[in-house]
Protein backbone atom coordinates (compact mmCIF):
# COMPACT_ATOMS: atom_id res chain seq x y z
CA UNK A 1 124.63 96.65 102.09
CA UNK A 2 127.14 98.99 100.88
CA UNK A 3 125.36 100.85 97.52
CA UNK A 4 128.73 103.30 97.07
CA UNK A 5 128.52 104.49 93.22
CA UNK A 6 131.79 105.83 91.34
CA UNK A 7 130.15 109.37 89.79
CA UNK A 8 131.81 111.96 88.22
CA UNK A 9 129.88 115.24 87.46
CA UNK A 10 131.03 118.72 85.03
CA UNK A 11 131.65 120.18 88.58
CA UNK A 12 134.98 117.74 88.74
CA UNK A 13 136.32 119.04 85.90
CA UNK A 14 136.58 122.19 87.55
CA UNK A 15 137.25 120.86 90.98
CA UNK A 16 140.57 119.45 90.12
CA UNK A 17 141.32 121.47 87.14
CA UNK A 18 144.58 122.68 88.43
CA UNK A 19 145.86 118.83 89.64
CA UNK A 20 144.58 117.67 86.07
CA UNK A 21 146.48 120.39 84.51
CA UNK A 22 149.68 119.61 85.88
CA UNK A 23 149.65 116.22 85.30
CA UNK A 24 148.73 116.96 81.52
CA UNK A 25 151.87 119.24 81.46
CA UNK A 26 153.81 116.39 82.88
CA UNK A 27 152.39 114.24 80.00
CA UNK A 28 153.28 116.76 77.26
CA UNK A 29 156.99 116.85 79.06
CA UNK A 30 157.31 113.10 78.84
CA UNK A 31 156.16 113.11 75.15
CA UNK A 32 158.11 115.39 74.28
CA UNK A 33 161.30 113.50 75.71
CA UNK A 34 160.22 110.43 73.84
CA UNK A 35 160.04 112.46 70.51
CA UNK A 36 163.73 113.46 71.08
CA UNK A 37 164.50 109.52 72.52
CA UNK A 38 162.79 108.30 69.23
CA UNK A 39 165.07 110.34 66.38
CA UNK A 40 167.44 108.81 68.15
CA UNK A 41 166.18 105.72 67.80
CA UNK A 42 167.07 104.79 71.17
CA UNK A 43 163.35 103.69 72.84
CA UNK A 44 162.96 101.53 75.35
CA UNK A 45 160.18 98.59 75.24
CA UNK A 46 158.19 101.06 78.32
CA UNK A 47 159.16 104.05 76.17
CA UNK A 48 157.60 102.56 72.87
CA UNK A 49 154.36 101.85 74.84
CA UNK A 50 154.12 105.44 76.00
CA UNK A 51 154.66 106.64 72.16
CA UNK A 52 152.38 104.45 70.39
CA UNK A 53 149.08 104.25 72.72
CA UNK A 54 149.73 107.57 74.85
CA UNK A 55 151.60 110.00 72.30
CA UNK A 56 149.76 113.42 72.50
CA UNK A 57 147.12 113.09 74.29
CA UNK A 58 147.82 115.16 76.87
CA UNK A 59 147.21 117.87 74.25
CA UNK A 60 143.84 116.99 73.29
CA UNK A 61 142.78 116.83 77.24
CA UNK A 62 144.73 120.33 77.63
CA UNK A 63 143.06 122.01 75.23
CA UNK A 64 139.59 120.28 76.15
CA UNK A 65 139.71 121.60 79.88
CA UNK A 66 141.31 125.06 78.55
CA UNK A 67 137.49 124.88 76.38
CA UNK A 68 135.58 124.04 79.23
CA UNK A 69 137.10 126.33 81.58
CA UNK A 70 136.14 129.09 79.46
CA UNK A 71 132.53 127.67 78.62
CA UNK A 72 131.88 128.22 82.66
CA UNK A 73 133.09 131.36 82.51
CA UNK A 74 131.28 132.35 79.27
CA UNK A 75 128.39 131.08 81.22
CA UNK A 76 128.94 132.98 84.60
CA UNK A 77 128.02 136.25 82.73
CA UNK A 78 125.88 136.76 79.52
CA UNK A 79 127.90 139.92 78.81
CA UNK A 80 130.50 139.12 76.25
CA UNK A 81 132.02 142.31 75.95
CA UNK A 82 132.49 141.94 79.63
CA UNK A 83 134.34 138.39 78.70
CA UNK A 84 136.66 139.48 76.20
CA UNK A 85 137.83 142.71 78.52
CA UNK A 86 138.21 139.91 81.32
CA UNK A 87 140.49 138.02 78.52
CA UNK A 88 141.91 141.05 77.25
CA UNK A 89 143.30 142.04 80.83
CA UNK A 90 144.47 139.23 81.39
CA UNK A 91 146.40 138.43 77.98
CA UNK A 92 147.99 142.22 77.50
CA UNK A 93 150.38 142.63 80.50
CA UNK A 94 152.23 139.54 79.39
């Protein structure tokens, strides 16, 4: 008897955080085509289905893994200093 259970852990999240990322930028891409579609009042049945239940999303998720990714790294090391000159060198050069 097969007993295979579906689990997902935290440890996923960070597994896959770069194919999850990418497909939430593709998300924000397509709803962001829609918006411009929808002024011009030119949706598509598929389209309005994408607008009304999907919309945004991608957002929330993006900004919910950008959290998490820096909740693991907060926890990694207790030194915050040490995390904001991590942040710091990586936000200046740009």
């Amino acid at each position: 008897m097969n007993t295979n259970k579906f689990t997902i852990s935290w440890g996923d999240f960070s597994r896959y955080r770069s194919s999850m990322f990418g497909l939430l930028i593709i998300g924000i891409m397509v709803f962001h085509y829609f918006e411009h579609i929808r002024s011009a009042h030119l949706l598509l049945k598929s389209e309005q289905f994408w607008d009304y239940y999907i919309s945004s999303t991608g957002v929330d998720f993006l900004l919910f893994l950008s959290g998490m990714g820096l909740f693991y790294s907060l926890t990694k090391n207790d030194d915050i200093c040490q995390f904001y000159k991590k942040r710091l060198v990586r936000i200046l050069p740009a």
